[in-house]
Protein backbone atom coordinates (compact mmCIF):
# COMPACT_ATOMS: atom_id res chain seq x y z
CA UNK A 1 13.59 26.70 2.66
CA UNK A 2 14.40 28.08 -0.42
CA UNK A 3 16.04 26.18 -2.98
CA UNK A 4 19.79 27.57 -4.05
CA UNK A 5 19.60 24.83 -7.21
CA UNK A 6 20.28 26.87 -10.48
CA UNK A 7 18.59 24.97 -13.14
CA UNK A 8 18.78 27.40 -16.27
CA UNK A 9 21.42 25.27 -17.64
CA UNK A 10 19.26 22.12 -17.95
CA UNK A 11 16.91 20.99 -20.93
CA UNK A 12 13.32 21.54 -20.28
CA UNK A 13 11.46 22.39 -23.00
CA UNK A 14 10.10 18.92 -23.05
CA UNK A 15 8.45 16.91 -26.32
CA UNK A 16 10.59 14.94 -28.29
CA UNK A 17 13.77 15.14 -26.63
CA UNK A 18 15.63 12.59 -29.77
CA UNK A 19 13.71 9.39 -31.31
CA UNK A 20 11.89 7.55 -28.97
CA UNK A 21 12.24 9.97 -26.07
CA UNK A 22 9.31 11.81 -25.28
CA UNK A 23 9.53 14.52 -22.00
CA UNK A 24 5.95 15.94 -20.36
CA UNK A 25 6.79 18.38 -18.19
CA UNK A 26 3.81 18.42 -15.42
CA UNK A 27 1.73 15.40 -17.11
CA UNK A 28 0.35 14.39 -13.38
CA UNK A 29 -1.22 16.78 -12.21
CA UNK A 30 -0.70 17.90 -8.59
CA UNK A 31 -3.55 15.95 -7.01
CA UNK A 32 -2.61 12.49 -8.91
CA UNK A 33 0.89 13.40 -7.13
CA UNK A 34 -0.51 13.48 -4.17
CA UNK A 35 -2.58 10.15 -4.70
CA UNK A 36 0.75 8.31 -5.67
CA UNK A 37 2.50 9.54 -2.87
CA UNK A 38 -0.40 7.52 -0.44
CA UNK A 39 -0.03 4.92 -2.45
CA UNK A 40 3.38 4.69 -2.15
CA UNK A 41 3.30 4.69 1.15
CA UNK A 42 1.05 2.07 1.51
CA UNK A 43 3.31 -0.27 -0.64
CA UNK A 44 5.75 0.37 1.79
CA UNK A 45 3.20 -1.73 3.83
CA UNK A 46 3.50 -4.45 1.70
CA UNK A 47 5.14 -8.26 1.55
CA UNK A 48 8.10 -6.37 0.20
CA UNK A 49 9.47 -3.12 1.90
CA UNK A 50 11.28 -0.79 0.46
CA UNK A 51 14.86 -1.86 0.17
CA UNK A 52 18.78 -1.40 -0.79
CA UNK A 53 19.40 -3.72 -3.88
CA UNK A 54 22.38 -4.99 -3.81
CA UNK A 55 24.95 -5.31 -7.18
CA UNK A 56 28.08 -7.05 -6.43
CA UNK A 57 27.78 -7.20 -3.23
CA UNK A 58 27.19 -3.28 -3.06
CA UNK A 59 23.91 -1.51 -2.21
CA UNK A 60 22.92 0.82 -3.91
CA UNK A 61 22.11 4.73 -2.16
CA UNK A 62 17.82 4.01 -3.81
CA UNK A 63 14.90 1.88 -1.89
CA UNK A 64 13.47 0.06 -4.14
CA UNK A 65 10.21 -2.07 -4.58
CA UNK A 66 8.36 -3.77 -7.11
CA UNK A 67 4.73 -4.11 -7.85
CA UNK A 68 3.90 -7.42 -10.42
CA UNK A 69 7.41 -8.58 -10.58
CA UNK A 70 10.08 -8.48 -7.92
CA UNK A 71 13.32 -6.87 -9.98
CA UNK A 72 16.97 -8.10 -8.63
CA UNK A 73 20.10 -7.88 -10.89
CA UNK A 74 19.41 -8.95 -14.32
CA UNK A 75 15.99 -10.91 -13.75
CA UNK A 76 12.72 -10.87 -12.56
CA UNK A 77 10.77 -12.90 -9.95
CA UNK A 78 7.74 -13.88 -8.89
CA UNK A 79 8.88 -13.40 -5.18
CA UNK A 80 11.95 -11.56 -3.78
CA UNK A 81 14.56 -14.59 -3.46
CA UNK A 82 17.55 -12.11 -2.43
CA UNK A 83 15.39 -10.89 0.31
CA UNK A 84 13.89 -14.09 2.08
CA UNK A 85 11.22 -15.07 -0.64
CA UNK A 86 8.47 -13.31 -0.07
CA UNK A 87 5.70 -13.04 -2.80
CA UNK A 88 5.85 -9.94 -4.95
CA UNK A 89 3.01 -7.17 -4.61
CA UNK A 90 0.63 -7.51 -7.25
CA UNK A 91 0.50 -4.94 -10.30
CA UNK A 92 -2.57 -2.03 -10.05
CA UNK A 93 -4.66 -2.33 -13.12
CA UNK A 94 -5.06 1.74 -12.23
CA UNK A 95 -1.14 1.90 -13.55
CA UNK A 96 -1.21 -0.18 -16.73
CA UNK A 97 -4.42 2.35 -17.14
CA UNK A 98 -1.80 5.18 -16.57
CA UNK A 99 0.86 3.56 -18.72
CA UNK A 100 -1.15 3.14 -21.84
CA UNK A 101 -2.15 6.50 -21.40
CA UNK A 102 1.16 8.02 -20.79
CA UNK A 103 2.48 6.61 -24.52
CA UNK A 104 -0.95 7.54 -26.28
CA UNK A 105 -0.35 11.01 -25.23
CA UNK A 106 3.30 11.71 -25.82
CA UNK A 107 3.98 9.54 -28.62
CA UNK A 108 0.17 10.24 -30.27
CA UNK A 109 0.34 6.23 -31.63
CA UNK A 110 -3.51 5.12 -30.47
CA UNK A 111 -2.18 1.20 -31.60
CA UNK A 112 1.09 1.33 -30.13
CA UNK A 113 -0.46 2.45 -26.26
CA UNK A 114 -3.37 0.15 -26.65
CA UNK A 115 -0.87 -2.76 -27.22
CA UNK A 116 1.23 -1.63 -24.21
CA UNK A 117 0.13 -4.10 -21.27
CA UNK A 118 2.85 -3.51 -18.75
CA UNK A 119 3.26 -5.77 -15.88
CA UNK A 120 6.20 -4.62 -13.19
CA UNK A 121 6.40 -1.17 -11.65
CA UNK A 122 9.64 -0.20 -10.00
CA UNK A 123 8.92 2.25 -7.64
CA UNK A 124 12.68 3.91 -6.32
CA UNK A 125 12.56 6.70 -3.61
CA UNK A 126 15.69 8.58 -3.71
CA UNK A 127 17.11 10.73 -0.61
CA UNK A 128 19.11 13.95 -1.37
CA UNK A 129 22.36 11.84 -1.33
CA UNK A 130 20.90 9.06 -3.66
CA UNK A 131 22.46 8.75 -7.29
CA UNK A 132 21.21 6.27 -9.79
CA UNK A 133 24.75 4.84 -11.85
CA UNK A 134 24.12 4.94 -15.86
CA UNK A 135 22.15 1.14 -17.38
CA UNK A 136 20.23 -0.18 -19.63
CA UNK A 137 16.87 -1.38 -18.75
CA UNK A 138 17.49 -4.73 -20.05
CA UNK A 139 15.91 -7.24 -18.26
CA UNK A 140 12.77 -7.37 -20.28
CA UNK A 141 11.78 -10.16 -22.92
CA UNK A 142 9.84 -7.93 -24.92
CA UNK A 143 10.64 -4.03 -26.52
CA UNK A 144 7.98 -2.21 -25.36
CA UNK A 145 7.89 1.02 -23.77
CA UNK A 146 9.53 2.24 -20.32
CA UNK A 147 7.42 4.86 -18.94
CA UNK A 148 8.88 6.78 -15.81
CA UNK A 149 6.98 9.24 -13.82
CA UNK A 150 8.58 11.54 -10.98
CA UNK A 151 7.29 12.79 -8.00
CA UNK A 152 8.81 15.18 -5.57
CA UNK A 153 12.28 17.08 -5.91
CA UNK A 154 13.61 17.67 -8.69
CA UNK A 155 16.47 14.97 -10.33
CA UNK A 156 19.27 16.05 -13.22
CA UNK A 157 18.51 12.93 -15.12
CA UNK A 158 21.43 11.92 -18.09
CA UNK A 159 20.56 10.67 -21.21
CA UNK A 160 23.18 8.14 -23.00
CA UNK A 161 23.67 6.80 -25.84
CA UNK A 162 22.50 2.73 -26.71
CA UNK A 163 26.24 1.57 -26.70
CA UNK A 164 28.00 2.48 -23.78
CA UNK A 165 27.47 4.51 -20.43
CA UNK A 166 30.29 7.19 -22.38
CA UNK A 167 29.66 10.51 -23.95
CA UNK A 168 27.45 11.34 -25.62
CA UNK A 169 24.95 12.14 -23.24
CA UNK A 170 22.57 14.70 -22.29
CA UNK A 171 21.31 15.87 -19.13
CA UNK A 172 17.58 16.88 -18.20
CA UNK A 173 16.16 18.12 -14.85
CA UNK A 174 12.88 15.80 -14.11
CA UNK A 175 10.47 17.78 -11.83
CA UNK A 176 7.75 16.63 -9.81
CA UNK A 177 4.57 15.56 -11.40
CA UNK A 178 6.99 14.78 -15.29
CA UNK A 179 6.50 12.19 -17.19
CA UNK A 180 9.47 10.57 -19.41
CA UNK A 181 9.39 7.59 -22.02
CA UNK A 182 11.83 5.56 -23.66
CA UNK A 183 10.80 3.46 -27.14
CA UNK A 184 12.03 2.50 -30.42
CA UNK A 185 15.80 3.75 -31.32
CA UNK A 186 16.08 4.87 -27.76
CA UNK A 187 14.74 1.77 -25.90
CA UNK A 188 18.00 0.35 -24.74
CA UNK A 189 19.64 4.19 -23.75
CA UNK A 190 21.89 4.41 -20.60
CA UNK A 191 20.63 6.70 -18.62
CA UNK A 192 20.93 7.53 -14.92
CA UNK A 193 20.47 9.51 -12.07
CA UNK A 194 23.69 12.10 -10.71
CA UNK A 195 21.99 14.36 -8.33
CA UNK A 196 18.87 15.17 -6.47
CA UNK A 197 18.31 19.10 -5.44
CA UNK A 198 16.64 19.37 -1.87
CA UNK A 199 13.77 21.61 -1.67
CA UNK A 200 12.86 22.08 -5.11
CA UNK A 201 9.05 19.60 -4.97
CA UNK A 202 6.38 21.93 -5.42
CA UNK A 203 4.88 23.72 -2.07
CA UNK A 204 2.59 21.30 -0.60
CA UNK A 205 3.71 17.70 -1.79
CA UNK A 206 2.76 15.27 0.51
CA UNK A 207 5.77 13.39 0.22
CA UNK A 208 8.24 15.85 2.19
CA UNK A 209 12.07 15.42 0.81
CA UNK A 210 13.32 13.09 -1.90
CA UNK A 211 11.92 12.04 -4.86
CA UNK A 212 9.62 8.99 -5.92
CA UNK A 213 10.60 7.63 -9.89
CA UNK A 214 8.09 4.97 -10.81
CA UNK A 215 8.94 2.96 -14.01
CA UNK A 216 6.51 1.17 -15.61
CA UNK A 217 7.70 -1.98 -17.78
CA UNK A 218 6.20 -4.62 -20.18
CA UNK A 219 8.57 -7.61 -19.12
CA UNK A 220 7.39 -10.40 -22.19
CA UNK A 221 7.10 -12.74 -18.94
CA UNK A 222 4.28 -15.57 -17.93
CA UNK A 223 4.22 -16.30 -14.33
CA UNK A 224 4.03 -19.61 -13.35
């Protein structure tokens, strides 16, 4: 079906969108897409499903999981306490690989993507109703990079500002296979999620409708 989504209006020129923003368009290419998507399936297979987190008492319209650490409203776990305690899936070495090479790439600091070690994955899968509310990733110990990749349909993805989830803001479309990072003066941005627009993944992704974000984070945490 052919997509009616007009996106002419939305940034995507990619680079340096401010400080500490970098946007790849296309930075997986289509076969790593299609490798993530069986992957992600196959964490669906894991001790943790794919779930609604819930934030005062109020799921939200994403399924989550976590690889490394299990994330639940403003902390990190070991194993998913608000869902019956079962031991979080571990973290792939393969995206840690990814992540370090992700910042090398767009940010073109060798020292600063060798340092990043990152140890939680949040893997969200978004239907075409699904809306992601503007936060702060915030739950870290540590202020190292956020690197988000998506996968699928496109997303019009708003940038804040550090100091509220108010104006300004910008808004970007994400497409499948982009890669996105947050660092430095933009670490602690608001940013969400206001709309995903059916049928716009690239012909033959192997995930069908909806979108896959991964975000890969450095939490400053030692298991116990």
């Amino acid at each position: 079906m052919e997509s009616l989504f007009d996106d002419s209006a939305l940034a995507r020129a990619g680079g340096i969108v401010r400080p500490g923003v970098w946007h790849l368009p296309g930075w997986l290419s289509p076969a790593a897409q299609d490798w993530i998507v069986a992957r992600f399936f196959q964490w669906g297979h894991g001790p943790v499903p794919p779930h609604r987190t819930h934030i005062n008492g109020h799921p939200m319209s994403v399924q989550s999981l976590s690889l490394g650490w299990h994330w639940s409203p403003n902390r990190y776990s070991k194993t998913a306490d608000d869902l019956g305690g079962a031991p979080v899936a571990p973290m792939e070495q393969w995206l840690v690989r990814l992540g370090q090479n992700a910042v090398a790439e767009a940010t073109g600091d060798a020292q600063r993507a060798a340092a990043y070690l990152p140890d939680a994955a949040i893997v969200n899968f978004y239907d075409h109703q699904a809306t992601m509310g503007m936060h702060q990733d915030a739950d870290e110990r540590i202020n190292a990079p956020v690197v988000s990749l998506s996968i699928g349909d496109s997303a019009t993805f708003r940038l804040g500002n550090t100091e509220n989830r108010n104006r300004p803001w910008q808004d970007l479309r994400l497409a499948s296979g982009d890669l996105l990072i947050f660092d430095g003066p933009a670490r602690f941005a608001y940013h969400g999620v206001t709309k995903i627009h059916p049928s716009t993944a690239p012909a033959g992704c192997h995930l069908g409708a909806g979108r896959i974000n991964i975000t890969l984070r450095q939490t400053g945490l030692q298991a116990i």
